[in-house]
N, C-alpha and C. Protein backbone atom coordinates (compact mmCIF):
# COMPACT_ATOMS: atom_id res chain seq x y z
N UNK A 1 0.85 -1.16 0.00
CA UNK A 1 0.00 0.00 0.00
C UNK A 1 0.91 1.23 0.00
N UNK A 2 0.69 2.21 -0.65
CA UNK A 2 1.57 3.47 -0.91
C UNK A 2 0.78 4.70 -0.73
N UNK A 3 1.07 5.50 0.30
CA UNK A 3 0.75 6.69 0.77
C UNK A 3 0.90 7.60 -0.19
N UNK A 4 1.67 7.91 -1.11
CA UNK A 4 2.07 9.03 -1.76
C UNK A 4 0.88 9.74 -3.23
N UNK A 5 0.60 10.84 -2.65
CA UNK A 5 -0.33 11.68 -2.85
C UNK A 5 0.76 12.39 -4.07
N UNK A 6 0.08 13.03 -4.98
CA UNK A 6 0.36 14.04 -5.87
C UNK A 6 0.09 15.39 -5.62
N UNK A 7 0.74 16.38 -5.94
CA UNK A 7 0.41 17.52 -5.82
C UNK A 7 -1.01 17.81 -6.30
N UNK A 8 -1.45 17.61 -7.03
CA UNK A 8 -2.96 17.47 -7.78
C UNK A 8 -3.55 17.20 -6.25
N UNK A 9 -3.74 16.05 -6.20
CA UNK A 9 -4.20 15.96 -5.01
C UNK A 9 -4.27 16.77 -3.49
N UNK A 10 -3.27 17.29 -3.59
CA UNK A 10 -3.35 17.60 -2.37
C UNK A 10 -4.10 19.17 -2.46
N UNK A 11 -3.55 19.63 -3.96
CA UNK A 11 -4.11 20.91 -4.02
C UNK A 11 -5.70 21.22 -5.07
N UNK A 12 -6.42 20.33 -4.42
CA UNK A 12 -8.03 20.07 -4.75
C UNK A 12 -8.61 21.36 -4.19
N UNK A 13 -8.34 21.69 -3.41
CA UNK A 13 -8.88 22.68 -2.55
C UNK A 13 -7.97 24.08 -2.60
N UNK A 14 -8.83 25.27 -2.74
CA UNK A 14 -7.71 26.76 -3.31
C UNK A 14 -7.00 27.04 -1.55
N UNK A 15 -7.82 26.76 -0.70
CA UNK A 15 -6.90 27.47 0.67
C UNK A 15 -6.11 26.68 0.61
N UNK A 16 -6.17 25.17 1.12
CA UNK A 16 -4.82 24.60 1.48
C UNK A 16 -3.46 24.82 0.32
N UNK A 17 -3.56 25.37 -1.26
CA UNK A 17 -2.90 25.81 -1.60
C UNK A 17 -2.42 27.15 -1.68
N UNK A 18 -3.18 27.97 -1.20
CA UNK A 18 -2.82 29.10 -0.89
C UNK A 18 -1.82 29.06 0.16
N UNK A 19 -2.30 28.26 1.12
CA UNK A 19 -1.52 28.43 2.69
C UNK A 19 0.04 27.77 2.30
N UNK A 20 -0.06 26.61 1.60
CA UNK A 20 1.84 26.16 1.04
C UNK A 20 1.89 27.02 0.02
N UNK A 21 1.49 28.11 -0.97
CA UNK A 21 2.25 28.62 -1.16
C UNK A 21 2.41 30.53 -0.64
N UNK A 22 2.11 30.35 0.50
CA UNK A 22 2.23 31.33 1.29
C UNK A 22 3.33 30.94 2.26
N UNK A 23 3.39 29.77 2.41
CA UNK A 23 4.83 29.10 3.64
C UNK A 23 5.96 29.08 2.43
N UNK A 24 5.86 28.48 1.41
CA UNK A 24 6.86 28.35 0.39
C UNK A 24 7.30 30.24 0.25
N UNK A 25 6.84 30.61 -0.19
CA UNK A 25 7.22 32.09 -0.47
C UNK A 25 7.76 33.14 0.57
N UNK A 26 7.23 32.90 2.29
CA UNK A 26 7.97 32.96 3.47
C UNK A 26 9.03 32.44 3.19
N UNK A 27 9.60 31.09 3.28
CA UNK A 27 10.86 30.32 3.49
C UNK A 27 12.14 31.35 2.34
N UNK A 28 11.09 31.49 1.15
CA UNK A 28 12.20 32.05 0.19
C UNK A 28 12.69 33.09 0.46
N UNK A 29 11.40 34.39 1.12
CA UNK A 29 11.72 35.55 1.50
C UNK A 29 13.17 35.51 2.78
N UNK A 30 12.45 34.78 3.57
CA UNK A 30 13.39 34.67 5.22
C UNK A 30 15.01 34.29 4.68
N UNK A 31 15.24 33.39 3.49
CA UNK A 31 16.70 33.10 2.94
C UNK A 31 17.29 34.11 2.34
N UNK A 32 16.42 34.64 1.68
CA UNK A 32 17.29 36.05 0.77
C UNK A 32 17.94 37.09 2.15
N UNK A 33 16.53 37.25 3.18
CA UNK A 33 16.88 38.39 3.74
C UNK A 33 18.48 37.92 5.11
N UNK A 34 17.88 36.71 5.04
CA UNK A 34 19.34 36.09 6.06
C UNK A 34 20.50 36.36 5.31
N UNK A 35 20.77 36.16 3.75
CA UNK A 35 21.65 36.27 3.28
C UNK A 35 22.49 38.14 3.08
N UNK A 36 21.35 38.67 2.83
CA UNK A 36 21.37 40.22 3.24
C UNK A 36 21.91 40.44 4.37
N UNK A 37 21.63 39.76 5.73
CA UNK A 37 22.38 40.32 6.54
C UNK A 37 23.57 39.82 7.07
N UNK A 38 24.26 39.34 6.00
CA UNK A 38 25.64 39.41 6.11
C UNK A 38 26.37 40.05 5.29
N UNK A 39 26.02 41.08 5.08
CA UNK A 39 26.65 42.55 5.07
C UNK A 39 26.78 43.01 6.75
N UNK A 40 28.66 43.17 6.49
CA UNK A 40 28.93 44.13 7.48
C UNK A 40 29.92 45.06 7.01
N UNK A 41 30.37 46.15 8.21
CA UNK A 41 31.45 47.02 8.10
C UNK A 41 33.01 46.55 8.06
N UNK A 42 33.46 46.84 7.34
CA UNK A 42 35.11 46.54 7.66
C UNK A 42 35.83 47.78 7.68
N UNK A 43 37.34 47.80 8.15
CA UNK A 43 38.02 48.82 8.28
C UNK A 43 39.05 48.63 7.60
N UNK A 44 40.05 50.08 7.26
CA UNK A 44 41.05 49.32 6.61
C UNK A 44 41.82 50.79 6.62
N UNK A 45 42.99 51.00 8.32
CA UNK A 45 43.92 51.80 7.96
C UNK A 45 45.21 52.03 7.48
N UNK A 46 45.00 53.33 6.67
CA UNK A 46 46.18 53.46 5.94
C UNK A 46 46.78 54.31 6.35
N UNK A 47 47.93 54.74 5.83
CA UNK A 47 49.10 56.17 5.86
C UNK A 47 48.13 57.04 6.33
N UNK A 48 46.87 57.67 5.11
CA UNK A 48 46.51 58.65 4.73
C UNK A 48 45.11 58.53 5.80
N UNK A 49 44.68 57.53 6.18
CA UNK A 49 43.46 57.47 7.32
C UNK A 49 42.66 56.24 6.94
N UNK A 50 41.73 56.08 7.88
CA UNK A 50 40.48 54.87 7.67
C UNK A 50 39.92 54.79 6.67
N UNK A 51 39.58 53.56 6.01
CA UNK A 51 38.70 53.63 5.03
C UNK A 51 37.78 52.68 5.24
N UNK A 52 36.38 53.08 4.96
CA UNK A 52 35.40 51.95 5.60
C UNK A 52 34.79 51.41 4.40
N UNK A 53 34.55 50.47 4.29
CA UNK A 53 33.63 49.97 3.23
C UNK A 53 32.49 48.49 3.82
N UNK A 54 31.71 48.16 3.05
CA UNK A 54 30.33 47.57 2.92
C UNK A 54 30.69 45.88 2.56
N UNK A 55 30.70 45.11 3.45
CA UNK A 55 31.21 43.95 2.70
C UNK A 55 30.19 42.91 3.27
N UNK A 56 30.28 41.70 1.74
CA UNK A 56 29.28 41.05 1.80
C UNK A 56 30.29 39.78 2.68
N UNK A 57 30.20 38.92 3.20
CA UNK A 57 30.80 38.29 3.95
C UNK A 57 30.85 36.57 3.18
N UNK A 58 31.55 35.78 2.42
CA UNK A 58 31.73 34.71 2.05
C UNK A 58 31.96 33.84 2.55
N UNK A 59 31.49 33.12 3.43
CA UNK A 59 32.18 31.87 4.25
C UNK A 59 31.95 30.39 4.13
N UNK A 60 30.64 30.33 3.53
CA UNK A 60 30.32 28.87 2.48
C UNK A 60 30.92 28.35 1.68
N UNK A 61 31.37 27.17 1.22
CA UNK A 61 32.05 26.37 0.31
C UNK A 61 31.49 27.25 -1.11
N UNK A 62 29.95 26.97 -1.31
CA UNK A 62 29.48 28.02 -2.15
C UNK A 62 29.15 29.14 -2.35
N UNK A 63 29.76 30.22 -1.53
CA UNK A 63 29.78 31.66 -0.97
C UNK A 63 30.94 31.77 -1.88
N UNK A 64 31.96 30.79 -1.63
CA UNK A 64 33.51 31.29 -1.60
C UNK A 64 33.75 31.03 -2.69
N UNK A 65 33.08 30.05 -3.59
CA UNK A 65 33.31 29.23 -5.11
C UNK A 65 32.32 30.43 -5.95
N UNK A 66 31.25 30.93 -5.42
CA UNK A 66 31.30 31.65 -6.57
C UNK A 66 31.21 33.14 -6.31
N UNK A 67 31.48 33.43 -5.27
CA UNK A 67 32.22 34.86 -4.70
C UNK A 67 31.11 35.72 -5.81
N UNK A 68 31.99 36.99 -6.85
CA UNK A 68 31.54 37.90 -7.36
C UNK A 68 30.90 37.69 -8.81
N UNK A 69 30.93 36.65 -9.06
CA UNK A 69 31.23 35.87 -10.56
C UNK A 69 29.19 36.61 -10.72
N UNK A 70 29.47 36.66 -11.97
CA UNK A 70 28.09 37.34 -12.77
C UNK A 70 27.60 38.80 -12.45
N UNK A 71 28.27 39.15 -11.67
CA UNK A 71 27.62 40.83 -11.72
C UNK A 71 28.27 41.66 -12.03
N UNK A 72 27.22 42.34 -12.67
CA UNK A 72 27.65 43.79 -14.01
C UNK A 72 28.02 44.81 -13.74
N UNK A 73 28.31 44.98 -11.91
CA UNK A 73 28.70 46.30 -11.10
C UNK A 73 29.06 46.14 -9.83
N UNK A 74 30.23 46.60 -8.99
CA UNK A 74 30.45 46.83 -7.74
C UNK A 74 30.54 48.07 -7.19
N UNK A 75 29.85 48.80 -6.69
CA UNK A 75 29.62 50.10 -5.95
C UNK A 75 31.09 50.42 -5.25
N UNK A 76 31.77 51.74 -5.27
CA UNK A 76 32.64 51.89 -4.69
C UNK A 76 32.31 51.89 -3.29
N UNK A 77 33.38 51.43 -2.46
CA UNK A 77 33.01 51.58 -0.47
C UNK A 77 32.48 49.79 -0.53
N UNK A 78 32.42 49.45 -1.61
CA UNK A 78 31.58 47.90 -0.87
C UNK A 78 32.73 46.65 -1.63
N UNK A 79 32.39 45.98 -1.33
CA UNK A 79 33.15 44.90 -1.24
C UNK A 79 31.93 43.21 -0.96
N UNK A 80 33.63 42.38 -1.17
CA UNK A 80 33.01 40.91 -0.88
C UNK A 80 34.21 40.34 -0.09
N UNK A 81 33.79 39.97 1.15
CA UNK A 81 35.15 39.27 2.51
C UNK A 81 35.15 37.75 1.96
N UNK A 82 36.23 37.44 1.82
CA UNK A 82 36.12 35.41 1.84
C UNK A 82 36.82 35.24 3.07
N UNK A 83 36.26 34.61 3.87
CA UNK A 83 36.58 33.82 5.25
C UNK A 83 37.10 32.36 4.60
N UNK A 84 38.68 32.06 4.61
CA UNK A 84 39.52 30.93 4.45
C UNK A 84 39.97 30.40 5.95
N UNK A 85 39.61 30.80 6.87
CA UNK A 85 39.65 30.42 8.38
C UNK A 85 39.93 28.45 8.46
N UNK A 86 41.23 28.19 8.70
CA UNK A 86 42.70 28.83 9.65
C UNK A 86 43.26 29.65 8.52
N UNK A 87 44.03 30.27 8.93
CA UNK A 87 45.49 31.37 7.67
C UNK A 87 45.41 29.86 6.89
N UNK A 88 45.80 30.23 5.70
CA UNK A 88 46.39 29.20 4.80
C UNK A 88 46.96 29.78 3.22
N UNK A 89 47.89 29.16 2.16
CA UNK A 89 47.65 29.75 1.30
C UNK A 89 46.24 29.59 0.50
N UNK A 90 46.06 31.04 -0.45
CA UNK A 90 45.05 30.97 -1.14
C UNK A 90 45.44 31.38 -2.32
N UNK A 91 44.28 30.56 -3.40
CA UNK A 91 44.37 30.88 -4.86
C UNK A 91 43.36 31.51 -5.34
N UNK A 92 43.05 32.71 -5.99
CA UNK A 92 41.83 32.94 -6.70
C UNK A 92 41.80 33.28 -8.51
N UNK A 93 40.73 33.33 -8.55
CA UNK A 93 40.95 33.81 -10.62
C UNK A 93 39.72 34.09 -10.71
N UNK A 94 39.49 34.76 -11.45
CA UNK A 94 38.32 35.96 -12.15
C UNK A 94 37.19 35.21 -13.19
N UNK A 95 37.31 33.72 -13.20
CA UNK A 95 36.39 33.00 -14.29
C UNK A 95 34.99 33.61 -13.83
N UNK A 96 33.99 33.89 -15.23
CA UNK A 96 32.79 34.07 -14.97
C UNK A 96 32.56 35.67 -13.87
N UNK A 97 33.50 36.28 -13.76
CA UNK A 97 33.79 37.99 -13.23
C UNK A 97 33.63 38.52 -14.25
N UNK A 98 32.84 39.67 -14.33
CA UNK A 98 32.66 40.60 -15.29
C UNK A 98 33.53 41.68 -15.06
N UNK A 99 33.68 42.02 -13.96
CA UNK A 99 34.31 43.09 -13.39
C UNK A 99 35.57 42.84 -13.14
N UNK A 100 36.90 44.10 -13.18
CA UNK A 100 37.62 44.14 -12.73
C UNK A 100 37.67 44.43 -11.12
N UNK A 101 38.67 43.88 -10.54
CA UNK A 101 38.75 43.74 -8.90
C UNK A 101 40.21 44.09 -8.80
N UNK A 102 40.56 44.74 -7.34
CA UNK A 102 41.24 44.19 -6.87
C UNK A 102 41.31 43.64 -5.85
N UNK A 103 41.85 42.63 -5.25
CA UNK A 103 41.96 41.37 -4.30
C UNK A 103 43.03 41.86 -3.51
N UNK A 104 42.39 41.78 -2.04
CA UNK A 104 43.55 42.71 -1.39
C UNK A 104 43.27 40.76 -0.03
N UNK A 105 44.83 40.29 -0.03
CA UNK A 105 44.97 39.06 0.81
C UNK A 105 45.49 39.23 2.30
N UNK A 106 44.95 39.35 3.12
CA UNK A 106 45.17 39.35 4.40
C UNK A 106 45.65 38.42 5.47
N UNK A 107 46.23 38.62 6.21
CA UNK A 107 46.89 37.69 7.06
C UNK A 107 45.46 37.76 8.15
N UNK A 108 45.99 36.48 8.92
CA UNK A 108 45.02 35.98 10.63
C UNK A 108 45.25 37.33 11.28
N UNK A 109 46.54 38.42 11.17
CA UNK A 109 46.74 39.10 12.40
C UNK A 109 45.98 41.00 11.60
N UNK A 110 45.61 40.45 10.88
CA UNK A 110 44.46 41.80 10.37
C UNK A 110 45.55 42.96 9.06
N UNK A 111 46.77 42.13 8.91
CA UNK A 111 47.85 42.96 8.43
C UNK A 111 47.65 42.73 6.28
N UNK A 112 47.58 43.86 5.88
CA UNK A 112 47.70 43.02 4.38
C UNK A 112 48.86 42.27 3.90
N UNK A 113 48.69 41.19 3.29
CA UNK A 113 49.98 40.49 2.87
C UNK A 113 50.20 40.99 1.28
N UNK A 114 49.24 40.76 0.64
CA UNK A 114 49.50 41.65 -0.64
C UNK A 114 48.57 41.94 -1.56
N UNK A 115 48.67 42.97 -2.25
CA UNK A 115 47.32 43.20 -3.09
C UNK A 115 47.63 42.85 -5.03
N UNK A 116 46.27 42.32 -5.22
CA UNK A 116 46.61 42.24 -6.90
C UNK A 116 45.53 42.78 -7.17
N UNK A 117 46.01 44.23 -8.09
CA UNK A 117 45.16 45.40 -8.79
C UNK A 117 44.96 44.78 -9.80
N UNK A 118 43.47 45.39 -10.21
CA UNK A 118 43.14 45.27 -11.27
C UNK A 118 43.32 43.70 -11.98
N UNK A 119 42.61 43.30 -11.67
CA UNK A 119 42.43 41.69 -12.20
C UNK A 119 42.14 41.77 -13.29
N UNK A 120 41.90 40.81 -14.27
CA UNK A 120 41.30 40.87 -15.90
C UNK A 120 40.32 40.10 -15.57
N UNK A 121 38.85 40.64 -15.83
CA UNK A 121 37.69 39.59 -15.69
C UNK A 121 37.78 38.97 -16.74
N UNK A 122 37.23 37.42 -15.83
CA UNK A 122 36.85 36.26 -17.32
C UNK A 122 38.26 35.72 -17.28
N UNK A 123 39.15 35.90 -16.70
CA UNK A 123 40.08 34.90 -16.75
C UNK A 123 40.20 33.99 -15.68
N UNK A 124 41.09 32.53 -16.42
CA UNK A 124 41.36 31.83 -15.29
C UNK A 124 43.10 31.65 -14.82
N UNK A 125 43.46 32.65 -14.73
CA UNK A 125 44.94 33.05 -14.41
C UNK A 125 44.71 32.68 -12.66
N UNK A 126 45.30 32.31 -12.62
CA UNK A 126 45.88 31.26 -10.83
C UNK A 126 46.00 33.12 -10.44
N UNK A 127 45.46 33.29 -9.10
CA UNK A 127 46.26 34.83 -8.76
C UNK A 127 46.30 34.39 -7.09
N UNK A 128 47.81 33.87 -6.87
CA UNK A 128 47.77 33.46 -5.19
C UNK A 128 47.83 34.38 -4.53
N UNK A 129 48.09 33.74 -3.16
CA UNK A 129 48.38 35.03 -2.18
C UNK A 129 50.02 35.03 -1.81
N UNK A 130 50.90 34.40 -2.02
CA UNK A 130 52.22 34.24 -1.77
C UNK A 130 52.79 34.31 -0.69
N UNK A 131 51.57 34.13 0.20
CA UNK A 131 51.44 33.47 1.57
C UNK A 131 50.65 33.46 2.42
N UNK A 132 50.46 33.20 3.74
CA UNK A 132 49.57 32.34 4.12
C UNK A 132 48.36 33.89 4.39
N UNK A 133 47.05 33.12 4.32
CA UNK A 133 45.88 34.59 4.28
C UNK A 133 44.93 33.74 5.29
N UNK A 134 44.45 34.64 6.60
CA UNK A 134 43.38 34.11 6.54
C UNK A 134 41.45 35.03 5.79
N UNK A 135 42.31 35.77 4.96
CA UNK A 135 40.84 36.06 4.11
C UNK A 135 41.56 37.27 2.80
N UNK A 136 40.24 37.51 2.20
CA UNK A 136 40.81 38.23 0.81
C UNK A 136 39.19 39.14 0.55
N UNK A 137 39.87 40.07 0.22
CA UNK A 137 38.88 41.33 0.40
C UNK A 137 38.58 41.12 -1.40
N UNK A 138 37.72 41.85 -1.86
CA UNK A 138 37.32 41.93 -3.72
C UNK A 138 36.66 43.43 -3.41
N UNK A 139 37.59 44.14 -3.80
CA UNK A 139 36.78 45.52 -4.04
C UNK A 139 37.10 45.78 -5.38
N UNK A 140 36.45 47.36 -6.48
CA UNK A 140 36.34 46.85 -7.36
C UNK A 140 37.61 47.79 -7.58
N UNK A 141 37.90 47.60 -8.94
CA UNK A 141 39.61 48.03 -9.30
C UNK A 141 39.73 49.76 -9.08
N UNK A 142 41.19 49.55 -9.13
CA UNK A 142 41.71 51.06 -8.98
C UNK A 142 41.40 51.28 -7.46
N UNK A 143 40.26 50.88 -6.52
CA UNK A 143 40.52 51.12 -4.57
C UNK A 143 41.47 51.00 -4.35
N UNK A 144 42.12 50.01 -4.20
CA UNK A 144 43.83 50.51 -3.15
C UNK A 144 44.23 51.43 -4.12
N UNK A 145 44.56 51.79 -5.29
CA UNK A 145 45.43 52.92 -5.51
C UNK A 145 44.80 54.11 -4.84
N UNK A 146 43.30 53.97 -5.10
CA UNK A 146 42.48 55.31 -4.69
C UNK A 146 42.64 55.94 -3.26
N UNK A 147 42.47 54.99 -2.74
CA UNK A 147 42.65 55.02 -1.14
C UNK A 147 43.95 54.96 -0.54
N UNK A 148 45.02 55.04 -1.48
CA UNK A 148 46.16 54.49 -1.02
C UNK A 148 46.83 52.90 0.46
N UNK A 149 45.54 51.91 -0.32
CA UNK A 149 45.78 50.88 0.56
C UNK A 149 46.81 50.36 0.06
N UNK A 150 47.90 49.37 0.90
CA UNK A 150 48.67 48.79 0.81
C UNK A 150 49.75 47.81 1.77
N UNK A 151 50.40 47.22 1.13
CA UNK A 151 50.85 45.97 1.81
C UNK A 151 51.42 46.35 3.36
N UNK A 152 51.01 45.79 4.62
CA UNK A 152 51.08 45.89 6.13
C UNK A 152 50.12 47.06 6.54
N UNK A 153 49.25 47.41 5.81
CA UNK A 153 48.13 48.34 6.33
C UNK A 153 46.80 47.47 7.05
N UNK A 154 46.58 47.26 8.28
CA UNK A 154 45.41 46.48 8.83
C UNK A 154 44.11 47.16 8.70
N UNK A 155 43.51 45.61 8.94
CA UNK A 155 42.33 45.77 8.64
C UNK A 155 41.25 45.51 9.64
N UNK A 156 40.64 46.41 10.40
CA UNK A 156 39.99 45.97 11.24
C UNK A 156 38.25 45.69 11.31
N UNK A 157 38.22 44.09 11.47
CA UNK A 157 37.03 43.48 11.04
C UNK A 157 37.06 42.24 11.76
N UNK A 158 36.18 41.62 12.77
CA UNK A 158 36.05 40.65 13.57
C UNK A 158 36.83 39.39 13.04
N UNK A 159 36.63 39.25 12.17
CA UNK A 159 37.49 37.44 11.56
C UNK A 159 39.00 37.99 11.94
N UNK A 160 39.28 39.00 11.85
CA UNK A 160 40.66 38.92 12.17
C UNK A 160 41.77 39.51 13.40
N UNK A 161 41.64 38.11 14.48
CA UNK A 161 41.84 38.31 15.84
C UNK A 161 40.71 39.31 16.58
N UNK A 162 39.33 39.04 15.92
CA UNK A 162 38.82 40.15 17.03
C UNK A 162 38.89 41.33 17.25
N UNK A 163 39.61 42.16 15.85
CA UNK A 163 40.01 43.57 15.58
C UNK A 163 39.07 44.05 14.46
């Protein structure tokens, strides 16, 4: 004997389909907006002073795999954080990026280890960190020159030591 009902079935009646797809359309809303709020603030001083920007926070296997890939614009001040938590080396490349970036690689102790301006979107050029990071900022190109960020300028933002 087999229990299994069809959607047909179950949706004979307009309320009880109204009501699943009033829970279905909740569940979708409540995911987008969870994902929204991981946007936070980061810091990032330099020579010349603080610079704050808007970052979306990456820390999923699939957060981190497809990072910035498909969008046609990055707002200056905002950004995308990848959380690689422990330090380790890291590799990234621009496949499926429309945009130019630059990738600024950070150490565990909040310090930059090094930045690569201006990426070429759409490529798959290996772009490491040439040593160990525990995360990598994507803002969009020409910021560190703009801001004059650069290599041992920290960054202060919770993933790193709590600063």
């Amino acid at each position: 004997m087999s229990f299994h009902r069809s959607s047909a079935q179950y949706c004979g009646r307009a309320k009880p389909c109204l009501a699943l797809g009033a829970i279905v359309a909740f569940c979708l809303f409540a995911s987008l907006n969870a994902r929204a709020a991981t946007i936070q603030p980061l810091e990032i001083v330099t020579k010349s002073g603080v610079q704050v920007f808007s970052v979306e926070m990456a820390t999923t296997e699939e957060e981190k795999t497809t990072g910035l890939m498909y969008r046609k614009e990055l707002a200056d001040g905002r950004g995308m954080l990848f959380d690689f938590s422990p330090e380790q080396e890291v590799s990234m490349w621009m496949k499926n990026t429309f945009i130019p970036l630059d990738m600024i690689f950070i150490r565990a102790d909040g310090r930059i280890l090094r930045i690569a301006e201006n990426t070429e979107p759409q490529s798959t050029k290996i772009i490491p960190s040439l040593g160990l990071a525990k995360g990598v900022l994507e803002v969009i190109a020409g910021t560190a020159k703009k801001y004059g960020i650069a290599p041992g300028d920290r960054v202060a933002h919770p993933l790193f030591n709590g600063h």
